[in-house]
N, C-alpha and C. Protein backbone atom coordinates (compact mmCIF):
# COMPACT_ATOMS: atom_id res chain seq x y z
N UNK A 1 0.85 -1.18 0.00
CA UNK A 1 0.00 0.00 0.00
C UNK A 1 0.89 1.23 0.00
N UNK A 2 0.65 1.82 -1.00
CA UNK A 2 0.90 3.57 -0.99
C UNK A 2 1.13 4.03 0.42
N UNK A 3 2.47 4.90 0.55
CA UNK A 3 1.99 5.38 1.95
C UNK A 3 1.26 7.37 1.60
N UNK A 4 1.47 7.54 0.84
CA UNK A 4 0.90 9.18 0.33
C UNK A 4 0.00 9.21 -1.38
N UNK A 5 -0.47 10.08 -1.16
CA UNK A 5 -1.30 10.32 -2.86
C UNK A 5 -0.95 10.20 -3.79
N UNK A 6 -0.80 9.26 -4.84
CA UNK A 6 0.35 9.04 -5.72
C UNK A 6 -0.69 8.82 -6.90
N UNK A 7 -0.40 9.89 -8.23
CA UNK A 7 -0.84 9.82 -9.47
C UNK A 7 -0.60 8.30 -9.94
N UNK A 8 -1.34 7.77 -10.72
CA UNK A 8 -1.18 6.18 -11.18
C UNK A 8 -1.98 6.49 -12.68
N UNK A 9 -1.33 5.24 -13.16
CA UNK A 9 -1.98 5.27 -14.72
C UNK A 9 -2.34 3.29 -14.81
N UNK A 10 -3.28 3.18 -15.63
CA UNK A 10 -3.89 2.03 -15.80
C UNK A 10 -3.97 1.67 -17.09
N UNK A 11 -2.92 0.18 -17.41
CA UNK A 11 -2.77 0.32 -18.52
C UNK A 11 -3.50 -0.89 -19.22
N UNK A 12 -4.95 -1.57 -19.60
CA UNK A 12 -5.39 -2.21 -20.00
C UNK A 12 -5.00 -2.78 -20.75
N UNK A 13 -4.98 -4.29 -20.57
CA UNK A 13 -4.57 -5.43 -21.76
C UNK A 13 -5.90 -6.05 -22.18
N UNK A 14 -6.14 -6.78 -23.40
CA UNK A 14 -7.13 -7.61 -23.30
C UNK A 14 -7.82 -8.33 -22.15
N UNK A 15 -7.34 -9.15 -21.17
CA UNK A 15 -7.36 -9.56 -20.12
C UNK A 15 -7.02 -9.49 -18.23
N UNK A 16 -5.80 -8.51 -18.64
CA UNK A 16 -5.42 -7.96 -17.66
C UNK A 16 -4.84 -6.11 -17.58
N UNK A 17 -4.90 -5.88 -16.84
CA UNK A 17 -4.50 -4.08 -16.13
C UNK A 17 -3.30 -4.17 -15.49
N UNK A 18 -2.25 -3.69 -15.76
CA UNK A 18 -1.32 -3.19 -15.24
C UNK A 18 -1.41 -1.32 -14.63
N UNK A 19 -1.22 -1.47 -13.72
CA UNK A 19 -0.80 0.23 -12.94
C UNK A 19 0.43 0.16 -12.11
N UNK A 20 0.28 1.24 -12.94
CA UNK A 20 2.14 2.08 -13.07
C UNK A 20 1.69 3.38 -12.27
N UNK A 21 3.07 3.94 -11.77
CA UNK A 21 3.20 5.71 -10.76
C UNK A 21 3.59 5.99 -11.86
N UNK A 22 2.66 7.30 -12.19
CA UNK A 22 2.82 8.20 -13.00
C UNK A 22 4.45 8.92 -13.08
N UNK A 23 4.73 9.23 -12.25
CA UNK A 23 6.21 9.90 -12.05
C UNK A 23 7.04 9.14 -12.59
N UNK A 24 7.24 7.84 -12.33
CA UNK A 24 8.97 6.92 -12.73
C UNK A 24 8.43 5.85 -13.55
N UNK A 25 7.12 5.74 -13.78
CA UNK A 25 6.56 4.16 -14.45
C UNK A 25 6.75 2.90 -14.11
N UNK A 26 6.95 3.22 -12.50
CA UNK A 26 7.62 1.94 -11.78
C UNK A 26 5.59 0.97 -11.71
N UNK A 27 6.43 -0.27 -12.00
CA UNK A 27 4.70 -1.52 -11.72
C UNK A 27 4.67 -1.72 -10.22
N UNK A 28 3.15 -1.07 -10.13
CA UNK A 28 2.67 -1.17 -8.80
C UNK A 28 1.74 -2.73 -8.91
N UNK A 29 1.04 -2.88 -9.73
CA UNK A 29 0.48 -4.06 -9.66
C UNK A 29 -0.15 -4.86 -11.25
N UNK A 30 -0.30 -6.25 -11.05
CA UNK A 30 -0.59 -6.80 -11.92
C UNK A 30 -1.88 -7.11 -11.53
N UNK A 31 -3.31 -7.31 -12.62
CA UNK A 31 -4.51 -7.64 -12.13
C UNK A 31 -4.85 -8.15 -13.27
N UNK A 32 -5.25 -9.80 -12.97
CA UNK A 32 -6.27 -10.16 -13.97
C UNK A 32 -7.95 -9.55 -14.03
N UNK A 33 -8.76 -8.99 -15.10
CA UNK A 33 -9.70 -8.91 -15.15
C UNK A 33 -10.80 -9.68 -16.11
N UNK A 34 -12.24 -9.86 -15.78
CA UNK A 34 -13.07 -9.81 -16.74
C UNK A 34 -14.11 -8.88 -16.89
N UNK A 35 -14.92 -8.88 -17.93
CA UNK A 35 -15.85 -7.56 -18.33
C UNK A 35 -17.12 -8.63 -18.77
N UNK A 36 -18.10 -7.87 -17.80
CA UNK A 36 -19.22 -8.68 -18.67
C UNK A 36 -20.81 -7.55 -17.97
N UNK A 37 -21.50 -7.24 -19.06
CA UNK A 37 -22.59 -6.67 -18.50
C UNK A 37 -22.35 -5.17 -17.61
N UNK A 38 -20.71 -4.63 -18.26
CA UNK A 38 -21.01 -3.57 -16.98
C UNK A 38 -20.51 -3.49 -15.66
N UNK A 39 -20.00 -4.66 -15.56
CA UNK A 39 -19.34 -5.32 -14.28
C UNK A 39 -17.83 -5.88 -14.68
N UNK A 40 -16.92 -5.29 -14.16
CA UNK A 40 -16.16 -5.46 -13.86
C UNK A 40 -15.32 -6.41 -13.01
N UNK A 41 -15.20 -7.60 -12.77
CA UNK A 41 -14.34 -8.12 -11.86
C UNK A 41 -12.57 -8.74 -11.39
N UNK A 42 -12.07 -8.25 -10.71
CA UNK A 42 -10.65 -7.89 -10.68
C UNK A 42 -10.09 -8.99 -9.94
N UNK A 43 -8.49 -9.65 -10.20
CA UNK A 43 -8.02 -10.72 -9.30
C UNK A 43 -6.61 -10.38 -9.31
N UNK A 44 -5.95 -10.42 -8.20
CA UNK A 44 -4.57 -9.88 -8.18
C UNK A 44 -3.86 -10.63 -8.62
N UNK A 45 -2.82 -10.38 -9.68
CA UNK A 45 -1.95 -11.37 -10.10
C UNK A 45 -0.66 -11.39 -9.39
N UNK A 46 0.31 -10.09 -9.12
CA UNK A 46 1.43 -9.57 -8.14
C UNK A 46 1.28 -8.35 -8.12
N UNK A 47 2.30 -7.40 -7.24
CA UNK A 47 2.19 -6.35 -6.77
C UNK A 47 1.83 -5.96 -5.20
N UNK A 48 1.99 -4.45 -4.93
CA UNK A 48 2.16 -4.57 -3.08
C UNK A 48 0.82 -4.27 -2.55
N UNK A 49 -0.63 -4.16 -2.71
CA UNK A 49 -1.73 -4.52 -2.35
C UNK A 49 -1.36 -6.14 -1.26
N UNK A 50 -2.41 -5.90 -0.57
CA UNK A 50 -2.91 -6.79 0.02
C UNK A 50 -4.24 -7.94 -0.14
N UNK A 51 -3.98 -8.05 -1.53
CA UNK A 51 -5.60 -8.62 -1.91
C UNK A 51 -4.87 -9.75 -2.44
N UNK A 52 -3.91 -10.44 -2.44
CA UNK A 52 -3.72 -11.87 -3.01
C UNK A 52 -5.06 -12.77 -2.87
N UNK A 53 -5.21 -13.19 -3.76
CA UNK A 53 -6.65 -14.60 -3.30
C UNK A 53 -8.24 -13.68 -3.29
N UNK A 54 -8.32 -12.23 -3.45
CA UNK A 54 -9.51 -12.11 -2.91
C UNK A 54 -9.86 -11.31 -4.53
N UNK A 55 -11.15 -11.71 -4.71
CA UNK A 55 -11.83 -11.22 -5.42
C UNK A 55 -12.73 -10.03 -5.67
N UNK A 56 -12.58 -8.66 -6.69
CA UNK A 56 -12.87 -7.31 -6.45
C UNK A 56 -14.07 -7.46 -7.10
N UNK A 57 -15.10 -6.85 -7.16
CA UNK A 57 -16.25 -6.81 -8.50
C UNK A 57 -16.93 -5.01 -8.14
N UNK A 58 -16.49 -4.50 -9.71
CA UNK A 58 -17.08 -3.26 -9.31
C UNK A 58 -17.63 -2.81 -10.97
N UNK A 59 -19.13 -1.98 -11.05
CA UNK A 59 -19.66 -1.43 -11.87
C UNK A 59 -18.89 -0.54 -12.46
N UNK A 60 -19.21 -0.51 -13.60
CA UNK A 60 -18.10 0.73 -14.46
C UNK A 60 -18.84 1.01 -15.54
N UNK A 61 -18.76 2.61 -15.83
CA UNK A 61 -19.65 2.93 -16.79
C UNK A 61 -18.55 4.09 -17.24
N UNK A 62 -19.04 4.24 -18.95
CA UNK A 62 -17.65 5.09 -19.84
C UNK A 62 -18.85 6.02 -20.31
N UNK A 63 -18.12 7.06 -20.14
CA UNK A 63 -18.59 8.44 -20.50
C UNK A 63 -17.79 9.46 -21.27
N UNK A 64 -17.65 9.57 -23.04
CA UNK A 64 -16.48 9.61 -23.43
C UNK A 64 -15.51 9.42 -22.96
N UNK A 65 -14.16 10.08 -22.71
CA UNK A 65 -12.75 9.41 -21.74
C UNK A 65 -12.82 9.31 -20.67
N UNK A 66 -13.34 9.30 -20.18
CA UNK A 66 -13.86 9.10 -18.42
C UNK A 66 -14.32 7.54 -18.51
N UNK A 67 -14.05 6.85 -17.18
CA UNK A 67 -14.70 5.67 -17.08
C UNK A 67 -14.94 5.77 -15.38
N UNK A 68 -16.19 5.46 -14.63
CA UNK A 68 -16.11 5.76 -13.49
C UNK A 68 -16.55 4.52 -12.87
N UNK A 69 -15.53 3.79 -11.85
CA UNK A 69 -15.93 2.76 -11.20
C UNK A 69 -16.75 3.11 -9.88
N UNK A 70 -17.76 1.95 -9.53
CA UNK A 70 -18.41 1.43 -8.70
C UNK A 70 -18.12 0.65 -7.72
N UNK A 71 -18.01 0.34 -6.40
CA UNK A 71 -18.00 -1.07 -5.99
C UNK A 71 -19.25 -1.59 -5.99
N UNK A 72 -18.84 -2.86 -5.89
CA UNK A 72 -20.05 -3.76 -5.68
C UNK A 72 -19.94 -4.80 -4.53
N UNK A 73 -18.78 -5.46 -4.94
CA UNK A 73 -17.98 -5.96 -3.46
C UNK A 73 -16.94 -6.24 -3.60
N UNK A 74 -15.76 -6.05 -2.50
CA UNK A 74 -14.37 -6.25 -2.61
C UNK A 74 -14.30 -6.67 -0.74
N UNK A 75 -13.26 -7.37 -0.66
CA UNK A 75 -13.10 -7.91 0.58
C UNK A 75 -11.61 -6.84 1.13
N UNK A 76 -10.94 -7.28 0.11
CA UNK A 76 -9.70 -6.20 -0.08
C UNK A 76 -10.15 -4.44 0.05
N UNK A 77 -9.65 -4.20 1.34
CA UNK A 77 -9.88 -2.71 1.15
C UNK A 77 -8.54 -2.06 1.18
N UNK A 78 -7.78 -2.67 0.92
CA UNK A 78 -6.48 -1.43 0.20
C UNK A 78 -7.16 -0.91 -1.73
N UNK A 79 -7.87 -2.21 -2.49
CA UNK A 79 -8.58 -1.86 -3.60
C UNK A 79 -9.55 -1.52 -3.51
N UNK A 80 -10.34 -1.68 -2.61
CA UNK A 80 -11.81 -1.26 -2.35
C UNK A 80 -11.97 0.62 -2.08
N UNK A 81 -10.87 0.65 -0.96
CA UNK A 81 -10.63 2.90 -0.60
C UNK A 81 -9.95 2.77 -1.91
N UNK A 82 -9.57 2.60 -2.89
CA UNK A 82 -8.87 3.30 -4.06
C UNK A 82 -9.62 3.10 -5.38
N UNK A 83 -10.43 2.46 -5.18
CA UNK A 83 -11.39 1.93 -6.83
C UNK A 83 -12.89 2.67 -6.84
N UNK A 84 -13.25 2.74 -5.64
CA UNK A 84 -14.84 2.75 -5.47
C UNK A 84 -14.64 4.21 -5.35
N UNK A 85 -15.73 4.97 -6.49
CA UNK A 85 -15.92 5.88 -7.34
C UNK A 85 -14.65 6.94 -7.75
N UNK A 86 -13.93 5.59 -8.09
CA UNK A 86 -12.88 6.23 -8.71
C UNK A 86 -12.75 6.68 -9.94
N UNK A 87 -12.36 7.80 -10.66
CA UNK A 87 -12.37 8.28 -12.25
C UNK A 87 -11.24 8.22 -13.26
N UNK A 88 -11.19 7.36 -14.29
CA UNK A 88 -9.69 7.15 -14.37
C UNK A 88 -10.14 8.07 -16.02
N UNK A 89 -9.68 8.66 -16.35
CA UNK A 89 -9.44 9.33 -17.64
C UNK A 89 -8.50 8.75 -18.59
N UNK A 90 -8.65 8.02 -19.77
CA UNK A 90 -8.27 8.04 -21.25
C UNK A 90 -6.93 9.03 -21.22
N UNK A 91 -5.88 8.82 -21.65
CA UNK A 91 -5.10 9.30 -21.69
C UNK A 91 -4.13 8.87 -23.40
């Protein structure tokens, strides 16, 4: 976990998200995802979160470059305080 406010960028693969610190492009974490219906659900692959094993699921809706997540449920709350109505902008 972050210990201060740190700009991040999210870099979507077909299957999985990588996020990187904006400043040095150092990998903060690896996440498998799937997409279905609007729903989002996230699984940690590596990286310094605390969510190994636990499963994220959060609503997401795109509004030209804007995409704004939802939770729905996450057990993990180092991802849960950082995702849920979070706004990540198209870059």
């Amino acid at each position: 976990q972050l210990e201060n406010s740190t700009e991040v960028y999210f870099d979507f693969g077909r299957d999985s998200l990588k996020v990187f610190v904006a400043a040095d492009s150092s990998l903060l974490e690896t996440v498998l995802y799937t997409e279905k219906s609007g729903e989002m659900t996230l699984l940690k692959l590596s990286g310094i979160s605390n969510c190994e094993g636990v499963t994220g699921k959060y609503k997401f809706e795109i509004k030209k470059d804007e995409m704004v997540l939802t939770l729905v449920s996450d057990e993990c709350s180092d991802r849960a305080e950082v995702l849920d109505r979070a706004v990540l902008t198209r870059i």
